[in-house]
Protein backbone atom coordinates (compact mmCIF):
# COMPACT_ATOMS: atom_id res chain seq x y z
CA UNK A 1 -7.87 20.63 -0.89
CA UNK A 2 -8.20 18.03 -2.88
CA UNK A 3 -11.57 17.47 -2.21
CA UNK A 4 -12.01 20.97 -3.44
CA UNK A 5 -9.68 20.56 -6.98
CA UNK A 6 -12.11 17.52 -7.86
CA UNK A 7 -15.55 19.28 -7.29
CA UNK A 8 -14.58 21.88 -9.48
CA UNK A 9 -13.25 19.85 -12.19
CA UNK A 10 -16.32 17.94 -12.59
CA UNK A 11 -18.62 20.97 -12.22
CA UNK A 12 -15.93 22.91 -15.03
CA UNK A 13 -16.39 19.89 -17.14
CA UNK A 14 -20.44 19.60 -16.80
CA UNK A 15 -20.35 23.35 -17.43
CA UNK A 16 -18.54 23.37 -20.35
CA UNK A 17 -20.45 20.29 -21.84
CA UNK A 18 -23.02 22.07 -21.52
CA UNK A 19 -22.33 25.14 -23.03
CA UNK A 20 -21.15 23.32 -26.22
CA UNK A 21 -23.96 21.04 -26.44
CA UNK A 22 -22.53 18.07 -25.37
CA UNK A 23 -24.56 17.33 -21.58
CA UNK A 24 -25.90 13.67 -23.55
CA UNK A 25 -22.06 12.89 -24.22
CA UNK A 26 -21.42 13.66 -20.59
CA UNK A 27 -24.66 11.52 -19.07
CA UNK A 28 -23.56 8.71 -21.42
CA UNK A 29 -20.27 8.57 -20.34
CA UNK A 30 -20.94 9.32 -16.69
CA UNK A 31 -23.10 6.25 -17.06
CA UNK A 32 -20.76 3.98 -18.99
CA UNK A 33 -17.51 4.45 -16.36
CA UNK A 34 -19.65 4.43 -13.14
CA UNK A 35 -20.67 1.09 -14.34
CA UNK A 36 -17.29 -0.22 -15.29
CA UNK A 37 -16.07 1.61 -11.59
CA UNK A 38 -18.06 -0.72 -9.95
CA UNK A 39 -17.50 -3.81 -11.99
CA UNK A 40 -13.59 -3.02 -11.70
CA UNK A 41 -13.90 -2.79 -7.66
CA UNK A 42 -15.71 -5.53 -7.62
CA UNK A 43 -13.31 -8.06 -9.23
CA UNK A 44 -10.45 -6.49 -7.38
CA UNK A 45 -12.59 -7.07 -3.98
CA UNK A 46 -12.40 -10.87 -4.92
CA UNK A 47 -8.75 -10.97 -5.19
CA UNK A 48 -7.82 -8.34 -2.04
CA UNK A 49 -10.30 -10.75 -0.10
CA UNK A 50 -8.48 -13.82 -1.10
CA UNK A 51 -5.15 -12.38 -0.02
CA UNK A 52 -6.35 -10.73 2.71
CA UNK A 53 -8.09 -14.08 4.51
CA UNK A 54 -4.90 -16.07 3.25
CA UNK A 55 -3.04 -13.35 5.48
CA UNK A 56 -5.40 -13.89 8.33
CA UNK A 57 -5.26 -17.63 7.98
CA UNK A 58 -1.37 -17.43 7.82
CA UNK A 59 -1.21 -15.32 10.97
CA UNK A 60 -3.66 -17.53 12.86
CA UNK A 61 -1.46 -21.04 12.03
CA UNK A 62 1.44 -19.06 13.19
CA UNK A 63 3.26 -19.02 9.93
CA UNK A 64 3.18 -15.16 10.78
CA UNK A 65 5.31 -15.98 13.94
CA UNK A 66 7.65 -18.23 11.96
CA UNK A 67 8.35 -16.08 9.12
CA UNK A 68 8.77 -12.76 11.57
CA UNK A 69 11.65 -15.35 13.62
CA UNK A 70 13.28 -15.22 10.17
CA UNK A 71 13.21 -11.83 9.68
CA UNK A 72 13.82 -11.09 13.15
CA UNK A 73 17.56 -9.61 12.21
CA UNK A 74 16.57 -7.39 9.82
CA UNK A 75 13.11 -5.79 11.70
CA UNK A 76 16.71 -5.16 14.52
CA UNK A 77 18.72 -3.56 12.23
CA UNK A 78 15.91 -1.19 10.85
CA UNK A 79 13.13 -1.36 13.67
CA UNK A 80 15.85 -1.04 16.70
CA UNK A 81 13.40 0.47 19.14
CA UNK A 82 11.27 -2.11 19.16
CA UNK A 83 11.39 -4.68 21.77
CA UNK A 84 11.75 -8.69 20.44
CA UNK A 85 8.26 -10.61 20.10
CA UNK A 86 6.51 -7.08 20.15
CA UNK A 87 3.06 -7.43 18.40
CA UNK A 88 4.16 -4.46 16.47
CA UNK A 89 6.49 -6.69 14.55
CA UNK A 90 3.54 -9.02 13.53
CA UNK A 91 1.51 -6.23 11.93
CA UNK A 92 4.82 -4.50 10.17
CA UNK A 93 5.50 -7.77 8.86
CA UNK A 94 1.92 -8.64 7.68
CA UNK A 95 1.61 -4.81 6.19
CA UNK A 96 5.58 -5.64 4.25
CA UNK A 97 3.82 -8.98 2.84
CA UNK A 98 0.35 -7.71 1.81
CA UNK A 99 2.28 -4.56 -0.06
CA UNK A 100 4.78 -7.30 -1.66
CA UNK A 101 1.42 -9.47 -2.71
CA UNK A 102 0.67 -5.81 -4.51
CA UNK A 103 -2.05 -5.73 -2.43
CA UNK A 104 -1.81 -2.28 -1.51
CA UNK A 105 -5.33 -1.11 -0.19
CA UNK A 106 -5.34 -4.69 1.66
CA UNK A 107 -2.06 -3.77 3.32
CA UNK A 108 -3.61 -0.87 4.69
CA UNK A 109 -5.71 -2.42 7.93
CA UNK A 110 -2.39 -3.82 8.79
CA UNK A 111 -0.46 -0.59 8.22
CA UNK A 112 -2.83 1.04 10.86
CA UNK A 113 -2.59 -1.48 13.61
CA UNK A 114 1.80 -1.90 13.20
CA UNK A 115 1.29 2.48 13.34
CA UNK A 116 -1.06 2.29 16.63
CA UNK A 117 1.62 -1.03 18.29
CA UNK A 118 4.24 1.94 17.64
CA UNK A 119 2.79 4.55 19.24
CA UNK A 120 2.27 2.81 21.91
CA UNK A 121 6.39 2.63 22.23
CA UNK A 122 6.38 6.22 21.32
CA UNK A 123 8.03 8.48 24.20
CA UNK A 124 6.87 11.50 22.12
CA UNK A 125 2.90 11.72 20.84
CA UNK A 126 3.07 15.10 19.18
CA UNK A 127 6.49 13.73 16.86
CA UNK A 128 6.80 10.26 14.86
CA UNK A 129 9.45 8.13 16.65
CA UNK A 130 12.57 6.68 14.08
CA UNK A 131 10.59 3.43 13.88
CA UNK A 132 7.28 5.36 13.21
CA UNK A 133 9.08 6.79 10.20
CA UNK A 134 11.59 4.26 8.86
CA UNK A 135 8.08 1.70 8.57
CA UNK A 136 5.74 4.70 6.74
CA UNK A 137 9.46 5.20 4.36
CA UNK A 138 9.11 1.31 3.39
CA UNK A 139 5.54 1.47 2.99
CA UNK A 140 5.56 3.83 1.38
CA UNK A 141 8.26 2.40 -1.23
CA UNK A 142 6.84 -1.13 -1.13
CA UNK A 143 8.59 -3.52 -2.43
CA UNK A 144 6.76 -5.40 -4.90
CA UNK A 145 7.16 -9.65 -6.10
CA UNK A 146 3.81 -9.26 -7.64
CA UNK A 147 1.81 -6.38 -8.22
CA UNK A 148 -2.27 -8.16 -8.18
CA UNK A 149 -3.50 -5.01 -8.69
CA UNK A 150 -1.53 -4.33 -11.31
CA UNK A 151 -2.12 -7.51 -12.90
CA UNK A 152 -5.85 -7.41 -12.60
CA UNK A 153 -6.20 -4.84 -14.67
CA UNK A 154 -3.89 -5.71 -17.47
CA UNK A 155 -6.37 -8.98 -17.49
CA UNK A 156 -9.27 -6.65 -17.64
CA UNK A 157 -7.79 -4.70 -20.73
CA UNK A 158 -6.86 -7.53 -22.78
CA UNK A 159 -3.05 -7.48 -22.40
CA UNK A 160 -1.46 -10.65 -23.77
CA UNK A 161 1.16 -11.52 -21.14
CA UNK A 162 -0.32 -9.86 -17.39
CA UNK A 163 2.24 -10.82 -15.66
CA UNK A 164 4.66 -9.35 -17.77
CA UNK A 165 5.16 -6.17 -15.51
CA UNK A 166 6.33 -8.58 -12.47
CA UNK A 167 10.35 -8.57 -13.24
CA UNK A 168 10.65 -4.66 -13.70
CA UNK A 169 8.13 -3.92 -10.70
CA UNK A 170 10.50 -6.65 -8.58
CA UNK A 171 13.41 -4.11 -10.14
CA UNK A 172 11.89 -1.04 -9.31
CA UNK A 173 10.35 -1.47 -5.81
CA UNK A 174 13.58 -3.21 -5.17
CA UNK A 175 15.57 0.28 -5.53
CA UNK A 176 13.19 2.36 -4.36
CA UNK A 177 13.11 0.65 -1.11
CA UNK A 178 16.72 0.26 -0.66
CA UNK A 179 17.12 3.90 -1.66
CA UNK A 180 14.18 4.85 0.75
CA UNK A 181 16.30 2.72 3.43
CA UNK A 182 19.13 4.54 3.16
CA UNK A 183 18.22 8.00 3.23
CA UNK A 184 15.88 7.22 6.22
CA UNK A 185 19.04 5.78 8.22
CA UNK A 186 20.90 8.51 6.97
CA UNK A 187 17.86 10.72 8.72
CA UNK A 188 17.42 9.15 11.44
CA UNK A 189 21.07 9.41 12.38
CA UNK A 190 21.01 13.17 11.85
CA UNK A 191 18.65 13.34 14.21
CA UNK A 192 20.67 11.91 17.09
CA UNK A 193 23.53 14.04 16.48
């Protein structure tokens, strides 16, 4: 659909340009942000790979394993169905520290491997189990410490002070992931009854 909402906005657009005359407006500008599209992805492919291959490097020492041992109590208290020293855990904990990096599209390959560990412990294919759910609700909130993305692009557009965003974003993830928690307990408890 929205495939479908996008095709005919651009073709609207190119339509209209040209029917006022202004097609050379439109090819300039077409030009101009495909250009700074690919310049943009670029730079933000440096820092997601950075990130991303500190992730892999902290998974391979085992820091991974030491920092899920930590956490350990709380994955219990919101990940209950999942057995101790499951590799799901592992990949749920390397999606909850790529997406607190701000690294959101880098969080993503581990998002799909913690889904496909929890399947596997999934009783039910055709329905998302509690655990299924309660990860995509904090994922989908993600907490934030510092927002890279975010960041980046205040660098690219000249803002004085970047980082400037990190204490409200901290604030704001913060409450929407609590909140988030919450009403998916609340949920999930429903759903017993």
């Amino acid at each position: 659909m929205i495939k479908t909402i996008w095709f005919f906005m651009i073709v609207i657009g190119i339509i209209y340009g040209a029917l006022t005359g202004n097609l050379n407006e439109i090819n300039n500008i077409i030009i101009k942000e495909a250009s700074e599209g690919v310049t943009f992805a670029i730079g933000l492919m440096g820092i997601m790979s950075f990130w991303i291959g500190m992730m892999n490097i902290a998974e391979k020492s085992g820091l991974i394993e030491s920092i899920s041992k930590v956490f350990r109590p709380i994955m219990k208290i919101l990940f209950p169905d999942i057995p101790k020293g499951h590799v799901a855990e592992r990949w749920i904990l390397m999606n909850f520290i790529a997406n607190m990096l701000g690294l959101g599209n880098g969080a993503t390959a581990f998002g799909l491997k913690a889904m496909k560990e929890l399947d596997t412990l999934n009783p039910n294919k055709k329905q998302a189990s509690n655990s299924m759910a309660m990860f995509l609700i904090i994922n989908m909130s993600a907490l934030q410490l510092v927002s890279m993305t975010i960041i980046k692009i205040r660098y690219d557009y000249g803002a004085s002070n970047p980082s400037g965003i990190v204490g409200i974003t901290i604030l704001a993830t913060l409450l929407s992931t609590v909140v988030a928690i919450i009403i998916g307990k609340i949920l999930e408890g429903e759903e017993k009854c």
